[in-house]
PDB file of N, CA and C in Angstrom:
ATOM      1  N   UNK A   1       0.840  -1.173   0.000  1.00  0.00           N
ATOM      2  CA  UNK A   1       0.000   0.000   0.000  1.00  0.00           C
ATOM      3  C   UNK A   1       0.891   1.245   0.000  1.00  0.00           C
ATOM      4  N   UNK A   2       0.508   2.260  -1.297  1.00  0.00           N
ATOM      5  CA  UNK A   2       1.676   3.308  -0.822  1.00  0.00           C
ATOM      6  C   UNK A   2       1.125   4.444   0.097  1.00  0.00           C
ATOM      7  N   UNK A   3       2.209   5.121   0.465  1.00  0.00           N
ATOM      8  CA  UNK A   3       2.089   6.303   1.241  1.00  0.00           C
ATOM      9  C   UNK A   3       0.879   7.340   0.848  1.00  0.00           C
ATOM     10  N   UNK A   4       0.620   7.958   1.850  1.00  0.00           N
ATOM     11  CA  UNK A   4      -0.332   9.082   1.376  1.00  0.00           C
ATOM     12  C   UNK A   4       0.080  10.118   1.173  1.00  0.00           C
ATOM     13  N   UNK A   5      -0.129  10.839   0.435  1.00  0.00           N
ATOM     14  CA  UNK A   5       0.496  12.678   0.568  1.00  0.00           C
ATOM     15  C   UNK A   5       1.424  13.175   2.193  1.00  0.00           C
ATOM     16  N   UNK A   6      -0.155  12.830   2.218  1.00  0.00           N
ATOM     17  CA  UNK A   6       0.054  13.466   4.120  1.00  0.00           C
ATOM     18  C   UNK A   6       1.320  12.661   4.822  1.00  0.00           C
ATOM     19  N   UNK A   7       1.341  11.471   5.000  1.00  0.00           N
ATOM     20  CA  UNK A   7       2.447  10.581   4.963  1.00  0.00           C
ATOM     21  C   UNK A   7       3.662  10.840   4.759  1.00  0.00           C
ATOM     22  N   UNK A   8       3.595  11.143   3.369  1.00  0.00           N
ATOM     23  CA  UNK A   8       5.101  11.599   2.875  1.00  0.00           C
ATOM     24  C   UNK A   8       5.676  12.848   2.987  1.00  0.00           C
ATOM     25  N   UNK A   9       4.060  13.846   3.420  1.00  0.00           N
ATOM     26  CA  UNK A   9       4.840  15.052   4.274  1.00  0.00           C
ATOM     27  C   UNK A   9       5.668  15.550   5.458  1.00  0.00           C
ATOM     28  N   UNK A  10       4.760  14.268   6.324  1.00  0.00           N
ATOM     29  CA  UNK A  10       5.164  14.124   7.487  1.00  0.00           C
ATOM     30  C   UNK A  10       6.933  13.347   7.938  1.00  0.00           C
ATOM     31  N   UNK A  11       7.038  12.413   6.679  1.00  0.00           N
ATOM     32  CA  UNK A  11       7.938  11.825   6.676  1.00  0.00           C
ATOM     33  C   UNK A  11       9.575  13.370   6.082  1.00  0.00           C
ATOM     34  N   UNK A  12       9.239  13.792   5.311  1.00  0.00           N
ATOM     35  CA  UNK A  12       9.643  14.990   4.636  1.00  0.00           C
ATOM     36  C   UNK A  12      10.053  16.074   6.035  1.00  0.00           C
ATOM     37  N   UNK A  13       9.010  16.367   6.382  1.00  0.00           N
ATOM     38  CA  UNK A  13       9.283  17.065   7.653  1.00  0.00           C
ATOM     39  C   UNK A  13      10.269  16.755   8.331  1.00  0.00           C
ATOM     40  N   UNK A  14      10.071  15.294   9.144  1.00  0.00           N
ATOM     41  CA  UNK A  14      11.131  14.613  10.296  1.00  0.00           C
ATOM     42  C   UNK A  14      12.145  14.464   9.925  1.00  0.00           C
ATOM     43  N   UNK A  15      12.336  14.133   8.580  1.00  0.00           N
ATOM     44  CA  UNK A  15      13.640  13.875   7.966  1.00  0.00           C
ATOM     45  C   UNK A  15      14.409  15.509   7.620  1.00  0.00           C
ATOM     46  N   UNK A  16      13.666  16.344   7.171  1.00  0.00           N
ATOM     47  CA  UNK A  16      14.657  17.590   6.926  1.00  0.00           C
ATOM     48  C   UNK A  16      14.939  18.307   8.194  1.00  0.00           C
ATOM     49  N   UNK A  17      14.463  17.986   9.225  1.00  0.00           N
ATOM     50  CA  UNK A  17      14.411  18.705  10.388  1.00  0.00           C
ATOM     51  C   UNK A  17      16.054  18.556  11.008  1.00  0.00           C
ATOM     52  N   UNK A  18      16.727  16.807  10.564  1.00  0.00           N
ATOM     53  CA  UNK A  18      18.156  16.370  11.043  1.00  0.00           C
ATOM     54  C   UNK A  18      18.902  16.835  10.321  1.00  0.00           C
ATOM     55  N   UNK A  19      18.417  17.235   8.743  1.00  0.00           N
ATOM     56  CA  UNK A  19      19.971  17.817   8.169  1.00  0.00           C
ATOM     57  C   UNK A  19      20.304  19.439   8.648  1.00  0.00           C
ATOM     58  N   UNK A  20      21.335  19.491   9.243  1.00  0.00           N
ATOM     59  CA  UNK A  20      21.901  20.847   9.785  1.00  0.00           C
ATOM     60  C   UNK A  20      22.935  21.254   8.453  1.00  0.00           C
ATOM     61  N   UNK A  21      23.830  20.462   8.135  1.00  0.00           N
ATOM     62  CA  UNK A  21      24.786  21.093   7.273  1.00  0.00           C
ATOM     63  C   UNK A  21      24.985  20.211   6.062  1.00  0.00           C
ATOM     64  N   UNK A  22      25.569  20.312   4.488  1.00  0.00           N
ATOM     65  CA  UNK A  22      26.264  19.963   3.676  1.00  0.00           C
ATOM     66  C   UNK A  22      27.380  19.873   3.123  1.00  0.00           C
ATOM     67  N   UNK A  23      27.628  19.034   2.166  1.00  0.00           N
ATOM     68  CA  UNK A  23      29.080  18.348   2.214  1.00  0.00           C
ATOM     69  C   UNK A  23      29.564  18.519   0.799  1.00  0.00           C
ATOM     70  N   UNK A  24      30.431  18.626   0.273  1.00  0.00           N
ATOM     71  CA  UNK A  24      30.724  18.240  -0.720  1.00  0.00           C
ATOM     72  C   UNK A  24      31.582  17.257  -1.083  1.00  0.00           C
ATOM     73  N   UNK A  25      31.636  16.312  -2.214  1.00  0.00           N
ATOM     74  CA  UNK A  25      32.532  14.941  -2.596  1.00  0.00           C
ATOM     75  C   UNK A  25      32.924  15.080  -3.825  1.00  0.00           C
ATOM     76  N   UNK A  26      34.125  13.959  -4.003  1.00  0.00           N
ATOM     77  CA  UNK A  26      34.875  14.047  -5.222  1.00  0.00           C
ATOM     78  C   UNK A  26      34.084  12.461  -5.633  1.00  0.00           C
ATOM     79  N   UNK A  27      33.717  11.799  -5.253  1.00  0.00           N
ATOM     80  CA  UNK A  27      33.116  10.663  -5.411  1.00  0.00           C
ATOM     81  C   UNK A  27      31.572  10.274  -4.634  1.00  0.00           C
ATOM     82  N   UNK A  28      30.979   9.096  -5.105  1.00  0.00           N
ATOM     83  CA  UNK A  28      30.092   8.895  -4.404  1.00  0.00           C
ATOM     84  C   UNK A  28      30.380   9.090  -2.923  1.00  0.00           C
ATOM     85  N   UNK A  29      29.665   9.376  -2.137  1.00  0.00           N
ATOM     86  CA  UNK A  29      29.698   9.568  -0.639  1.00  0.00           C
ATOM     87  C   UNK A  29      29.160   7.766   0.225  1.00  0.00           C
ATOM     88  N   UNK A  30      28.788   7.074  -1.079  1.00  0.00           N
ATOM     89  CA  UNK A  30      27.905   5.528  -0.304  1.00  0.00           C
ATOM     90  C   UNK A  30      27.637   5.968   0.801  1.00  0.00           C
ATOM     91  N   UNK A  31      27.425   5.191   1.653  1.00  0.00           N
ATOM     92  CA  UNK A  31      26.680   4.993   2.571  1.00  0.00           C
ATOM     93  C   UNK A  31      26.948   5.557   4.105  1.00  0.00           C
ATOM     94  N   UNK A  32      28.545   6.171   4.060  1.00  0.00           N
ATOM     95  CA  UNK A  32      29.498   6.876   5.496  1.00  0.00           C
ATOM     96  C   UNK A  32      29.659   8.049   4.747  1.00  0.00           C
ATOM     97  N   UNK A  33      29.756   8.655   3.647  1.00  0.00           N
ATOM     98  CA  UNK A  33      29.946  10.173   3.906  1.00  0.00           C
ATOM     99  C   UNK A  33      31.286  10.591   3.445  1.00  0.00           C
ATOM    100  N   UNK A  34      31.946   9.189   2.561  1.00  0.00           N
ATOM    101  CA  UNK A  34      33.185   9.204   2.318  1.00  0.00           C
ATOM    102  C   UNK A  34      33.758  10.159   1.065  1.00  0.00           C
ATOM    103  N   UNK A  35      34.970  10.339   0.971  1.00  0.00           N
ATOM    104  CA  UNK A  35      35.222  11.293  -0.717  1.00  0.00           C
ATOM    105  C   UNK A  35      35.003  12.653  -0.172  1.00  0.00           C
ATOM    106  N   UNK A  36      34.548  12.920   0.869  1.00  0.00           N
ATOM    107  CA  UNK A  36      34.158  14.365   1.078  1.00  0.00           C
ATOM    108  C   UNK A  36      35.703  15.488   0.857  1.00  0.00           C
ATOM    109  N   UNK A  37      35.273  16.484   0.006  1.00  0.00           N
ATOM    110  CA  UNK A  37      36.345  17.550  -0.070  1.00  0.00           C
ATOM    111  C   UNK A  37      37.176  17.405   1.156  1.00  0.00           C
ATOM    112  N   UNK A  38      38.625  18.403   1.021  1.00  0.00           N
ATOM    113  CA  UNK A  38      39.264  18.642   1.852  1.00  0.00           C
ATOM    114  C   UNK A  38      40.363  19.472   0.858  1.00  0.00           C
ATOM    115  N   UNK A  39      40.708  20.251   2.063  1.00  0.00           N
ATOM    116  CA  UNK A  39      42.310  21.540   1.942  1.00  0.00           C
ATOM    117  C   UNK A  39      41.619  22.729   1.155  1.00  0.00           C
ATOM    118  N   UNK A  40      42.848  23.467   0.487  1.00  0.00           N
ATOM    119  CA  UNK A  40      42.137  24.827  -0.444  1.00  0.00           C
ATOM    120  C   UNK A  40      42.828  26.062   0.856  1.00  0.00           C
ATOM    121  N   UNK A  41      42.524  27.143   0.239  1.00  0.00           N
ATOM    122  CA  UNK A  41      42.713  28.033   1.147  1.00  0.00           C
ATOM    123  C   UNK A  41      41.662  29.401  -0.085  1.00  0.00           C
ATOM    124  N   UNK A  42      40.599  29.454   1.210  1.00  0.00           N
ATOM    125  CA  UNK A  42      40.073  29.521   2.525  1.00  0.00           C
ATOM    126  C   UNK A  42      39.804  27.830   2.017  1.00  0.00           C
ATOM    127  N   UNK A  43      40.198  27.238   3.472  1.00  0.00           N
ATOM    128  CA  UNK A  43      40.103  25.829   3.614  1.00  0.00           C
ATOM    129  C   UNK A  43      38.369  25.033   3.471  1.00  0.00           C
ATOM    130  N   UNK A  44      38.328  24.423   2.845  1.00  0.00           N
ATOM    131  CA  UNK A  44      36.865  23.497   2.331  1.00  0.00           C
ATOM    132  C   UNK A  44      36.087  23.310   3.874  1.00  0.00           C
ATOM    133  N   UNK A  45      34.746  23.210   3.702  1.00  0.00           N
ATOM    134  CA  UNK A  45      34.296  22.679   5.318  1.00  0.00           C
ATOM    135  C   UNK A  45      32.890  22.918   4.981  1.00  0.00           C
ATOM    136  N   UNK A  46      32.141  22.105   5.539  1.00  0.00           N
ATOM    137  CA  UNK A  46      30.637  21.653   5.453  1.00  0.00           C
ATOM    138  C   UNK A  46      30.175  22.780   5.950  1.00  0.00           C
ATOM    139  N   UNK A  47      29.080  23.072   5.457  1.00  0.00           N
ATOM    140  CA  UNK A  47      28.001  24.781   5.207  1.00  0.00           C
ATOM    141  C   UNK A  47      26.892  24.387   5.766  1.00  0.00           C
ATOM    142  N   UNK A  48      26.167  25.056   6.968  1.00  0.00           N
ATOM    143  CA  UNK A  48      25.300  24.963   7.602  1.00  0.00           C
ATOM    144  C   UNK A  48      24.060  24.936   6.399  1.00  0.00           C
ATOM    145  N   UNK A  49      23.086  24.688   6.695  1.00  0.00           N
ATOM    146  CA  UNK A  49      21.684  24.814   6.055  1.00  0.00           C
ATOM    147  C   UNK A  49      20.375  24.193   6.638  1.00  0.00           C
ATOM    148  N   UNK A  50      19.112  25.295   6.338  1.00  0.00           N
ATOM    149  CA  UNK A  50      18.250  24.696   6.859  1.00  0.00           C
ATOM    150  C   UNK A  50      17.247  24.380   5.725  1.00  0.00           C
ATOM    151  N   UNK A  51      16.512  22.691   6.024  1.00  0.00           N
ATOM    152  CA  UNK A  51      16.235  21.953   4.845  1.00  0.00           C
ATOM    153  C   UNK A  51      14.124  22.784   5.557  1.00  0.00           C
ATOM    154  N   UNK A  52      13.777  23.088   4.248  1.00  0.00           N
ATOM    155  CA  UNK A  52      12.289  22.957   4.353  1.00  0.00           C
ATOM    156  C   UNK A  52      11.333  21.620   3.615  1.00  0.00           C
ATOM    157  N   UNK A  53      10.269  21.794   4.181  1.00  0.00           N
ATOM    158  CA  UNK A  53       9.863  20.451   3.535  1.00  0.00           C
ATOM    159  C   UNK A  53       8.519  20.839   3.294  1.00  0.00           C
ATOM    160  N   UNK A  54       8.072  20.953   1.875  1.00  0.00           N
ATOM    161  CA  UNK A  54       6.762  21.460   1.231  1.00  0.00           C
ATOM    162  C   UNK A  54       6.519  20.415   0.292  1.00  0.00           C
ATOM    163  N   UNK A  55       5.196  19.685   0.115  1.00  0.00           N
ATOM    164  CA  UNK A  55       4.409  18.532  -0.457  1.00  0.00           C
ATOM    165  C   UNK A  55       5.446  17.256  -1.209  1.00  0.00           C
ATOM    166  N   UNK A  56       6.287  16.989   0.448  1.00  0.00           N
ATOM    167  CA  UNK A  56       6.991  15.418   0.481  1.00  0.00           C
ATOM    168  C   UNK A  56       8.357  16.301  -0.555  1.00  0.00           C
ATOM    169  N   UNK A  57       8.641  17.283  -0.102  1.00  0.00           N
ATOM    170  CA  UNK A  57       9.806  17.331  -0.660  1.00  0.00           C
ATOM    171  C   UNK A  57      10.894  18.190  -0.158  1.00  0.00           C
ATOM    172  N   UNK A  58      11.883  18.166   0.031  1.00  0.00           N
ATOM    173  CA  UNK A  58      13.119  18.999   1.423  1.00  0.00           C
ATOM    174  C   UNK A  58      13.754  19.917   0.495  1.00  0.00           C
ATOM    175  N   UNK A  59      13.823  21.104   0.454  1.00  0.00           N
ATOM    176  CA  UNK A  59      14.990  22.223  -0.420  1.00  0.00           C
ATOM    177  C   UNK A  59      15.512  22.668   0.777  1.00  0.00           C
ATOM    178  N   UNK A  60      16.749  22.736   0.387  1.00  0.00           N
ATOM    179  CA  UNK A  60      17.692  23.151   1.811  1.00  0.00           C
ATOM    180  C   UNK A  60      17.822  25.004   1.455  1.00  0.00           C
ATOM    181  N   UNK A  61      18.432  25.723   1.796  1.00  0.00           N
ATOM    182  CA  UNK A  61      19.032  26.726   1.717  1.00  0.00           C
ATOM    183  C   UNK A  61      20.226  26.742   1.049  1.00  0.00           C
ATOM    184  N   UNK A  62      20.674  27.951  -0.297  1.00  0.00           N
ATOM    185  CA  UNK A  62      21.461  27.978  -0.994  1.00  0.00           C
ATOM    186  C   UNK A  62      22.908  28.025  -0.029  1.00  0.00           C
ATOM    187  N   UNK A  63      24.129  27.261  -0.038  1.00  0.00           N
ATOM    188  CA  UNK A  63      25.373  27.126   0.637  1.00  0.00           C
ATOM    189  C   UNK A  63      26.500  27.703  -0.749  1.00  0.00           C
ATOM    190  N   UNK A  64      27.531  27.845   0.198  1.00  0.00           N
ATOM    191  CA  UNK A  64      28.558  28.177  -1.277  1.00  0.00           C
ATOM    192  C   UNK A  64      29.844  27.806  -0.353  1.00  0.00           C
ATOM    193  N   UNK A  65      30.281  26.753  -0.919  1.00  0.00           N
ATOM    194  CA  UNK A  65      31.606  26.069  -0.134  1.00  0.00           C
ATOM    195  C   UNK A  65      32.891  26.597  -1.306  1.00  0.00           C
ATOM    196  N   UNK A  66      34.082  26.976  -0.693  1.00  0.00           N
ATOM    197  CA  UNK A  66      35.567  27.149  -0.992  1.00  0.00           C
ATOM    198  C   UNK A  66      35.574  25.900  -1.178  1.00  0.00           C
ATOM    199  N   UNK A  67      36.382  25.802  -2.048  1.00  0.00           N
ATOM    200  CA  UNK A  67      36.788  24.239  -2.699  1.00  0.00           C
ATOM    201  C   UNK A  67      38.296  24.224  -3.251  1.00  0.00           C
ATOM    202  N   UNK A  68      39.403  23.709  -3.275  1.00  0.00           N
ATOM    203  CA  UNK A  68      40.552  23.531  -4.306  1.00  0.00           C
ATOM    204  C   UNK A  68      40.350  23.035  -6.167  1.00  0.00           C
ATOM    205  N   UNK A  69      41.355  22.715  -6.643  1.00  0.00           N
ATOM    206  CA  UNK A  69      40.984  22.694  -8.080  1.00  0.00           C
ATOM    207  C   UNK A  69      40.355  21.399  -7.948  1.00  0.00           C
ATOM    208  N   UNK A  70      39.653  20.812  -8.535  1.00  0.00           N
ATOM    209  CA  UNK A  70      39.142  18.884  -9.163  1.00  0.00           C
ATOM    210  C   UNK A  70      38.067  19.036  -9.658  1.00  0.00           C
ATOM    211  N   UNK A  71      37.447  17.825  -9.335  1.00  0.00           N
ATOM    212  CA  UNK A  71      36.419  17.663  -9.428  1.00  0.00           C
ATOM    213  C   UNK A  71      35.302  17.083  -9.091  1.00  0.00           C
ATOM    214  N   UNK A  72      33.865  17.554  -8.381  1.00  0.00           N
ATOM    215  CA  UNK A  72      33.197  17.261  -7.407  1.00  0.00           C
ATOM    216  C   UNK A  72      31.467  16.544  -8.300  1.00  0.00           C
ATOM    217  N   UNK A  73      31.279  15.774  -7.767  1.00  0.00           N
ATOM    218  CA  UNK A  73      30.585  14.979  -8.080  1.00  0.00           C
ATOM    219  C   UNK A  73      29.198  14.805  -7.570  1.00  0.00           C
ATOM    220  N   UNK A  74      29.240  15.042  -6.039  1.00  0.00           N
ATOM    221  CA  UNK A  74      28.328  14.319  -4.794  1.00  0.00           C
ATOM    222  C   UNK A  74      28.068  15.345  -3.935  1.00  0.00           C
ATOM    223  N   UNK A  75      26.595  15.500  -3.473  1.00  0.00           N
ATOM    224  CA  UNK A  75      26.689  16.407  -1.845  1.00  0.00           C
ATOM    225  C   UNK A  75      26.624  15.185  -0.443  1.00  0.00           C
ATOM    226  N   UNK A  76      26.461  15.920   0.441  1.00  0.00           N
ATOM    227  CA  UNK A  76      25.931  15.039   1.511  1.00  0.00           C
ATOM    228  C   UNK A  76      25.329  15.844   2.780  1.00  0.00           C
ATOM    229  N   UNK A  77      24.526  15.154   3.087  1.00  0.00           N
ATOM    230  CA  UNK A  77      23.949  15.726   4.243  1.00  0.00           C
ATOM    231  C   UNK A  77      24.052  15.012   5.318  1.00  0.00           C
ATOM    232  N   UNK A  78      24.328  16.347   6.466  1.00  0.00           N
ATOM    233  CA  UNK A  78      25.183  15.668   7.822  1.00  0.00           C
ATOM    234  C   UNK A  78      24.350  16.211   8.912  1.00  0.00           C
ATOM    235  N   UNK A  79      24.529  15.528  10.326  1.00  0.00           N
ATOM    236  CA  UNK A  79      23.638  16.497  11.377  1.00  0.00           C
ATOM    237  C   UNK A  79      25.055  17.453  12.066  1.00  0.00           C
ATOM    238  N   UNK A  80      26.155  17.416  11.653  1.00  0.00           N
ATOM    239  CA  UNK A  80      26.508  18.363  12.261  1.00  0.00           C
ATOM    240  C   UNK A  80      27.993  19.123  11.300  1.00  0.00           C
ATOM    241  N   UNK A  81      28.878  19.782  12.264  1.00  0.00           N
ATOM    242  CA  UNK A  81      29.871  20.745  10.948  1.00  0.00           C
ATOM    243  C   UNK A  81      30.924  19.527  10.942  1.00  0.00           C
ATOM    244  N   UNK A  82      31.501  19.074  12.183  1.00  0.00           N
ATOM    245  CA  UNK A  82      32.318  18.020  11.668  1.00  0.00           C
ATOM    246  C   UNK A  82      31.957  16.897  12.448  1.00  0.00           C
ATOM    247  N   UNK A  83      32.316  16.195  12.274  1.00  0.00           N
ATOM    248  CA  UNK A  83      31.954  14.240  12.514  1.00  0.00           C
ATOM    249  C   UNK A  83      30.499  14.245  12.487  1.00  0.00           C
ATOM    250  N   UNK A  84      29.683  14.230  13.667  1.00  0.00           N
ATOM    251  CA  UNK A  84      27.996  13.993  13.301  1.00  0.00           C
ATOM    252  C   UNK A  84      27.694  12.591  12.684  1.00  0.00           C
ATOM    253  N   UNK A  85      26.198  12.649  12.315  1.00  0.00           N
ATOM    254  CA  UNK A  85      25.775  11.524  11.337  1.00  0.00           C
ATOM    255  C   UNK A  85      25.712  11.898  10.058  1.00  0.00           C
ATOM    256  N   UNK A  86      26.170  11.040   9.334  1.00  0.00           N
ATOM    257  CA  UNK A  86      25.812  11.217   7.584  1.00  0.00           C
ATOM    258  C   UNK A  86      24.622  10.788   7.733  1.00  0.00           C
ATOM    259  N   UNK A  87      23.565  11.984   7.119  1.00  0.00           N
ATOM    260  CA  UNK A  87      22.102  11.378   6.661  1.00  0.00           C
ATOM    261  C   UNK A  87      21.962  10.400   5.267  1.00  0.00           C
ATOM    262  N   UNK A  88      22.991  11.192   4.335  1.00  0.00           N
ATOM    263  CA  UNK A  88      22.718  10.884   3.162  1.00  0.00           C
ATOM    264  C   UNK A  88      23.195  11.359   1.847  1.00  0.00           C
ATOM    265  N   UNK A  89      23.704  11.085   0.741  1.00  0.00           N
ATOM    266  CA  UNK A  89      23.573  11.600  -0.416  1.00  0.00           C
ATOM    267  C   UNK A  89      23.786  11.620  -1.367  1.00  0.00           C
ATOM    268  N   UNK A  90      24.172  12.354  -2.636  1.00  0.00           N
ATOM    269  CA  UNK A  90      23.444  11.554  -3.941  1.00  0.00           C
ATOM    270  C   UNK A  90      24.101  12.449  -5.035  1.00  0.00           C
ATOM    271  N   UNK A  91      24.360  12.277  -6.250  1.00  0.00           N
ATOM    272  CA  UNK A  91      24.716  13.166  -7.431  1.00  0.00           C
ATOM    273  C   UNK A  91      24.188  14.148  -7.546  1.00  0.00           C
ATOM    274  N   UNK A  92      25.335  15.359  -7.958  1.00  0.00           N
ATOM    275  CA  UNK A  92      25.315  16.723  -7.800  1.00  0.00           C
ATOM    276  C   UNK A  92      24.035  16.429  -9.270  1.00  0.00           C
ATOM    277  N   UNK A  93      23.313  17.234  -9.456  1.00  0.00           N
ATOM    278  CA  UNK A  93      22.810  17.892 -11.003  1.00  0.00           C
ATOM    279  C   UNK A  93      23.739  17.668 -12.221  1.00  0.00           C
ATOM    280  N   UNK A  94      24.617  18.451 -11.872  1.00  0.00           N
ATOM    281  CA  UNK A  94      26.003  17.997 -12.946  1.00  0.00           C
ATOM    282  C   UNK A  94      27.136  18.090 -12.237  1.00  0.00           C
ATOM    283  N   UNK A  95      27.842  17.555 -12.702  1.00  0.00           N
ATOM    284  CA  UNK A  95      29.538  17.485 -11.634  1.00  0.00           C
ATOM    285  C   UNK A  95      30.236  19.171 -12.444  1.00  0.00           C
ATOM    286  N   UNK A  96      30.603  19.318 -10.981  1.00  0.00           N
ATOM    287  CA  UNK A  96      31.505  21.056 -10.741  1.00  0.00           C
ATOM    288  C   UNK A  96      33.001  20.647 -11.044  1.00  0.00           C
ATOM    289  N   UNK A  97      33.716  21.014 -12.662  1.00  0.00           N
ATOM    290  CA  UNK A  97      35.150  20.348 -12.383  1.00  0.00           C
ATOM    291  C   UNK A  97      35.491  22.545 -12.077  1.00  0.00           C
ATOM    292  N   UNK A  98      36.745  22.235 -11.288  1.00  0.00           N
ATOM    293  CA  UNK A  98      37.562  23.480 -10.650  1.00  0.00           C
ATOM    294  C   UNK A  98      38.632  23.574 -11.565  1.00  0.00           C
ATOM    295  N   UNK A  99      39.201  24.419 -12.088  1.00  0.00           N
ATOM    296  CA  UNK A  99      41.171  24.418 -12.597  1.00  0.00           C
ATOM    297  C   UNK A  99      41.840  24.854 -11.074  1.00  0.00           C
ATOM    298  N   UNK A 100      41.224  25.354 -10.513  1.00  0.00           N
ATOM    299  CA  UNK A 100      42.143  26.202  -9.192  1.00  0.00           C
ATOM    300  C   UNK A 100      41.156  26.481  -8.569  1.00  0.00           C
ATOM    301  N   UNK A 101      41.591  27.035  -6.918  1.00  0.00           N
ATOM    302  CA  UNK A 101      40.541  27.702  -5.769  1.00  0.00           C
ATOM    303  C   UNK A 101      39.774  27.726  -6.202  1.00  0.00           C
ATOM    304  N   UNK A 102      38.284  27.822  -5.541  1.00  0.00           N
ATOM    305  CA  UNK A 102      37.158  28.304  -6.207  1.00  0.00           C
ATOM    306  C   UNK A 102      36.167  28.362  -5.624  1.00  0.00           C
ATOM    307  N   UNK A 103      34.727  28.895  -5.949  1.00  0.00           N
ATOM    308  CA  UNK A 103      33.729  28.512  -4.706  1.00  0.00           C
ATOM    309  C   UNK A 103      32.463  27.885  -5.691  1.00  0.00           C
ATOM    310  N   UNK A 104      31.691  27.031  -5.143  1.00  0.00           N
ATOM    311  CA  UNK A 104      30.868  25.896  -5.787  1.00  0.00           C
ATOM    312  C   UNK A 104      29.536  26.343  -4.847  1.00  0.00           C
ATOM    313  N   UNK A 105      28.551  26.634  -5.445  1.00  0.00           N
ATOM    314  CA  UNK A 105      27.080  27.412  -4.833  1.00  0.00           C
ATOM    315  C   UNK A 105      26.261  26.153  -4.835  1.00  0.00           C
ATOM    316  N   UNK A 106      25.468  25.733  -4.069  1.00  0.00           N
ATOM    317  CA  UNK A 106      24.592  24.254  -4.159  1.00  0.00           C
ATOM    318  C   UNK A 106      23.708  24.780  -3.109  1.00  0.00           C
ATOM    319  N   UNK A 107      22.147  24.192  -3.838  1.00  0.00           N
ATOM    320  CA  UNK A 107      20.874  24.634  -3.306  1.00  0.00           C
ATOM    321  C   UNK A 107      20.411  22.680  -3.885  1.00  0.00           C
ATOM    322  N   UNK A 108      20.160  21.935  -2.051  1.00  0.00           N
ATOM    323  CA  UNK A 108      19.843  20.375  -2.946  1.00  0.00           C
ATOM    324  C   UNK A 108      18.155  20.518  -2.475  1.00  0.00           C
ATOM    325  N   UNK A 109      17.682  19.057  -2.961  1.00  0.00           N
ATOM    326  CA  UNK A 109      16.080  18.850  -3.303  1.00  0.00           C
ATOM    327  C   UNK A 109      16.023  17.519  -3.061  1.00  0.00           C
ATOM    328  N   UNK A 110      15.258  16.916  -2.308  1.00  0.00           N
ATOM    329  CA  UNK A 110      15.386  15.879  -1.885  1.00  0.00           C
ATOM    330  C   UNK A 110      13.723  15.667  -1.725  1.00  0.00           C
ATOM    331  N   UNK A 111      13.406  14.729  -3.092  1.00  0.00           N
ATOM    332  CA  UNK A 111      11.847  14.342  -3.031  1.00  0.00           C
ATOM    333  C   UNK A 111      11.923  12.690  -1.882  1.00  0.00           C
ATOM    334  N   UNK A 112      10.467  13.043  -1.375  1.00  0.00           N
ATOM    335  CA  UNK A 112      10.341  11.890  -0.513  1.00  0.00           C
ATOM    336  C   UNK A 112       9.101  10.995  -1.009  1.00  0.00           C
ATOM    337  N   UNK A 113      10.147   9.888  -1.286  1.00  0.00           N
ATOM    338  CA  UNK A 113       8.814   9.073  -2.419  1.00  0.00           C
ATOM    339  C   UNK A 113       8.535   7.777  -1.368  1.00  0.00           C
ATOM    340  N   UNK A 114       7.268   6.859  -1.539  1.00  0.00           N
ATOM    341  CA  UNK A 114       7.425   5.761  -0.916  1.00  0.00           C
ATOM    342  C   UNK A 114       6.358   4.879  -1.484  1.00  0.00           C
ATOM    343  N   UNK A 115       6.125   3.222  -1.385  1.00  0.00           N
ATOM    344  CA  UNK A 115       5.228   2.216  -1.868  1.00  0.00           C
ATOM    345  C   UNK A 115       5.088   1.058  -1.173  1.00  0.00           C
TER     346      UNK A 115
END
């Protein structure tokens, strides 16, 4: 039996309520949160945000992380700035490649589906 609207709002809600901050990765993040950026100067580091949740679906607040040159692939969402829990996460829209320093702007969307 699938979910109801209401259901998946509610579910939407509880769930955006834990993500506090985002991440950025050079690779999938699977299932720990792994690949996540690091170094640069101003040095890389997970960007607070607060996720809303309107008809089963979470938009966080636009972040803009310092990054070094590569190339980034993945966000992630964490409950806190460093260590915390990895909630989760998933392919950028399109992957951000850098030549040098730089800053990378990310606004994520996280539909809440269920069956």
């Amino acid at each position: 039996m699938p979910y109801t609207p209401t259901a998946l709002q509610a579910i939407a809600v509880a769930e955006a309520g834990k993500i506090t901050h985002l991440s950025l990765h050079t690779a999938t993040p699977a299932a720990t949160g792994a690949a996540e950026a690091t170094g640069g100067v101003p040095a890389y580091a997970r960007k607070a945000t607060t996720v809303t949740a309107v008809s089963a679906t979470g938009t966080s607040t636009e972040v803009t992380f310092d990054v070094p040159a590569g190339t980034y692939t993945h966000f992630g969402a964490w409950t806190a700035l460093t260590a915390g829990t990895f909630i989760g996460g998933n392919a950028l829209a399109a992957s951000q490649t850098l030549s040098s320093q730089g800053q990378i702007k990310l606004t994520i969307t996280i539909p809440v589906t269920g069956s």
